[in-house]
Protein backbone atom coordinates (compact mmCIF):
# COMPACT_ATOMS: atom_id res chain seq x y z
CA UNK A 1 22.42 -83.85 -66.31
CA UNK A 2 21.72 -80.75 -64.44
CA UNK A 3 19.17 -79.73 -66.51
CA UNK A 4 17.49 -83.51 -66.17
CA UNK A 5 17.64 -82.80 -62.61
CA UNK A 6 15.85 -79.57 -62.36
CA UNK A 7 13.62 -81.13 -64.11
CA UNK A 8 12.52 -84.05 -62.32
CA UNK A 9 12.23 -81.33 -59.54
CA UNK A 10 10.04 -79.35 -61.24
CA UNK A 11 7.64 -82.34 -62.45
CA UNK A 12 8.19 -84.62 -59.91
CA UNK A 13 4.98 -86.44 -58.97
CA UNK A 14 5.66 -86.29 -54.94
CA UNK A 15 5.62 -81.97 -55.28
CA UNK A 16 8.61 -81.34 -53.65
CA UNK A 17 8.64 -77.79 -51.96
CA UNK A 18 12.27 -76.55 -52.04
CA UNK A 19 11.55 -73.81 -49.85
CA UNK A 20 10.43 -76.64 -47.00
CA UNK A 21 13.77 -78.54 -47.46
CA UNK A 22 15.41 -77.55 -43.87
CA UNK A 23 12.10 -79.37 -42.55
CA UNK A 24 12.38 -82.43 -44.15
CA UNK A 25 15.96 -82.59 -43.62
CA UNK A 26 17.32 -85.14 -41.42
CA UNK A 27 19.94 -82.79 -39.91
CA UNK A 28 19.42 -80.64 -37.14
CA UNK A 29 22.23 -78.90 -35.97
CA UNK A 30 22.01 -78.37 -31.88
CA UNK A 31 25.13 -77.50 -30.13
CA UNK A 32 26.56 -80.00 -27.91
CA UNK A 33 25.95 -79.92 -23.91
CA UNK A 34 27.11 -81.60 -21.08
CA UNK A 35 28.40 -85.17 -21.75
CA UNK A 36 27.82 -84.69 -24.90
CA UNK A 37 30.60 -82.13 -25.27
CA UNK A 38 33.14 -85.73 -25.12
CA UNK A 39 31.92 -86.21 -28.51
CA UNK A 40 34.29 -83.31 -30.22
CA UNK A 41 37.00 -85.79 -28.65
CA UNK A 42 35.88 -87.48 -31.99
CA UNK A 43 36.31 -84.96 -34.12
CA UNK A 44 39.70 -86.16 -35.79
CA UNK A 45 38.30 -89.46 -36.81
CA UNK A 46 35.41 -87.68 -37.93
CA UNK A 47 37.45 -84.84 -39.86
CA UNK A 48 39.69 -87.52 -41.89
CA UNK A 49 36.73 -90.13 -42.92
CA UNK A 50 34.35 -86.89 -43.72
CA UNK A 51 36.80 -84.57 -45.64
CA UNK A 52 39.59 -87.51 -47.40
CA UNK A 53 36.36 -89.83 -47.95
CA UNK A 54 34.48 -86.94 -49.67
CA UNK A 55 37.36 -85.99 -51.61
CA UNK A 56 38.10 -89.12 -53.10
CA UNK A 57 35.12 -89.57 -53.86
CA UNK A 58 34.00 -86.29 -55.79
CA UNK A 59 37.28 -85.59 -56.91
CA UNK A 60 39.19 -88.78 -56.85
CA UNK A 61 36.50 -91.22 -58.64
CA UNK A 62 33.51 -88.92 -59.82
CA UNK A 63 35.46 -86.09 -61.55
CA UNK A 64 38.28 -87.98 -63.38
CA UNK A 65 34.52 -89.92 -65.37
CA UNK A 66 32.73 -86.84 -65.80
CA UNK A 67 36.04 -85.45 -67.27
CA UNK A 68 35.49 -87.99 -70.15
CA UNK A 69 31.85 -87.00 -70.74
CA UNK A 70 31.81 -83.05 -69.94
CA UNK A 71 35.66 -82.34 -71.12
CA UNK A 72 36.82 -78.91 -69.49
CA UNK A 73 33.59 -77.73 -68.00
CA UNK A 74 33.59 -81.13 -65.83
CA UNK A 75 34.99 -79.19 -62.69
CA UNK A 76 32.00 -76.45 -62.52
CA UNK A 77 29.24 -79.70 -63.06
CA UNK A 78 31.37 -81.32 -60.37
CA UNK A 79 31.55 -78.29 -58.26
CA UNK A 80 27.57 -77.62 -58.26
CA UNK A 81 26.30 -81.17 -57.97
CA UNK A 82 28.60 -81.25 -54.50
CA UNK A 83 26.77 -78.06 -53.67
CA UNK A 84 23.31 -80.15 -54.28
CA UNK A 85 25.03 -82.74 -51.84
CA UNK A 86 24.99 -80.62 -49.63
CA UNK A 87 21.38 -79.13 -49.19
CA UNK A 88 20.50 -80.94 -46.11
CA UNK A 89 22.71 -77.88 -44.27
CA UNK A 90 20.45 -75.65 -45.74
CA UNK A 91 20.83 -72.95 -49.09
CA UNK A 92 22.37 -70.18 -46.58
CA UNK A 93 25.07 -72.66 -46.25
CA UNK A 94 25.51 -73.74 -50.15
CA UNK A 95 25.76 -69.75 -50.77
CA UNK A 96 28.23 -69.02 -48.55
CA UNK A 97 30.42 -72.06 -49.58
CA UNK A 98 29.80 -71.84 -53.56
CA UNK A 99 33.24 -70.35 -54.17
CA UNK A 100 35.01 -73.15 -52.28
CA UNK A 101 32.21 -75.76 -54.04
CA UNK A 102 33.44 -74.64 -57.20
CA UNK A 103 37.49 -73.84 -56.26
CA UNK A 104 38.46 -76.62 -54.80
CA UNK A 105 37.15 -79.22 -58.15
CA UNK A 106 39.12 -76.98 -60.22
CA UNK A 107 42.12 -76.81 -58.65
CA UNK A 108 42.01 -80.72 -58.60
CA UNK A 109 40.92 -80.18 -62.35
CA UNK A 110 43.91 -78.76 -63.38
CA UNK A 111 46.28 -80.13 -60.95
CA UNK A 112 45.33 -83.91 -60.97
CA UNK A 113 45.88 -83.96 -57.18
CA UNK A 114 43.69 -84.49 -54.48
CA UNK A 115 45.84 -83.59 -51.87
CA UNK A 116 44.85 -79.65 -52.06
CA UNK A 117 41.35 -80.35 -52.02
CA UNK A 118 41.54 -82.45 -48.59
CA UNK A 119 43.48 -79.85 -47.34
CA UNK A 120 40.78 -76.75 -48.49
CA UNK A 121 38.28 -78.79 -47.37
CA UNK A 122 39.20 -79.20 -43.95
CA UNK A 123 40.36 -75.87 -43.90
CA UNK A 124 37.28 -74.12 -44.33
CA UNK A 125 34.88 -77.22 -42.58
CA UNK A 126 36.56 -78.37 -39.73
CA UNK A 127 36.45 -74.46 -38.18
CA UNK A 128 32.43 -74.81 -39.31
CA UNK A 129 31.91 -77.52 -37.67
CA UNK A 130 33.72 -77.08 -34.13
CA UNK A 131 31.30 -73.70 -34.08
CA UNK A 132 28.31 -75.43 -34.64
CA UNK A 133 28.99 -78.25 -32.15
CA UNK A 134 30.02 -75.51 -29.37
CA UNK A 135 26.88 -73.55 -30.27
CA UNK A 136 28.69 -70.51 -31.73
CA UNK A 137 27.12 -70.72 -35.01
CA UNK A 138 23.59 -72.11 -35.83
């Protein structure tokens, strides 16, 4: 699947340029000013549909099917196709946060509970997150 991937990347007729992927991305991360600054008053909401919806998705609905098909290796597929989710933050990002891409499916792998991996998630996000809104990280 991976592989099939890479591939299509590699062929593709539209020549897409990896290396320009932060440009085409529809994410910009600016830090919040003024007014704006109300919005972390959000946060919560924000926090519990991004990191529990995310989790039950990869881990809850995806991983439990590619179980079936990949057997015990389904947590590292898992793991790296969440990391390829995740390019629009950039690769700097998916670098830093490959151990936790690739922890948190298999603890869930071996532990059958998703509870852990809302609770890593959040951990290591949420603090992200709050420094990139206040402007502390770019």
């Amino acid at each position: 699947m991976i592989g099939g991937i890479l591939a299509l990347l590699i062929v593709s007729p539209y020549n897409i340029d990896l290396s320009k992927l932060k440009e085409i991305s529809p994410i910009e991360a600016q830090p919040l000013t003024g007014k704006e600054r109300y919005l972390l008053l959000l946060l919560p909401l924000f926090f519990f549909f991004n990191y529990v919806g995310e989790e039950i998705l990869w881990r809850g609905y995806i991983l439990p099917r590619q179980e079936v098909s990949l057997g015990k290796w389904a947590w590292a597929v898992n793991g790296i196709l969440h990391g390829v989710f995740h390019m629009s933050f950039g690769i700097l990002t998916i670098i830093i946060t490959l151990p936790f891409m690739l922890l948190i499916p298999f603890v869930v792998y071996k532990t059958k509970n998703t509870t852990t991996a809302i609770i890593i998630h959040a951990f290591v996000g949420a603090p992200m997150q709050i420094l990139v809104s206040m402007g502390i990280l770019s």
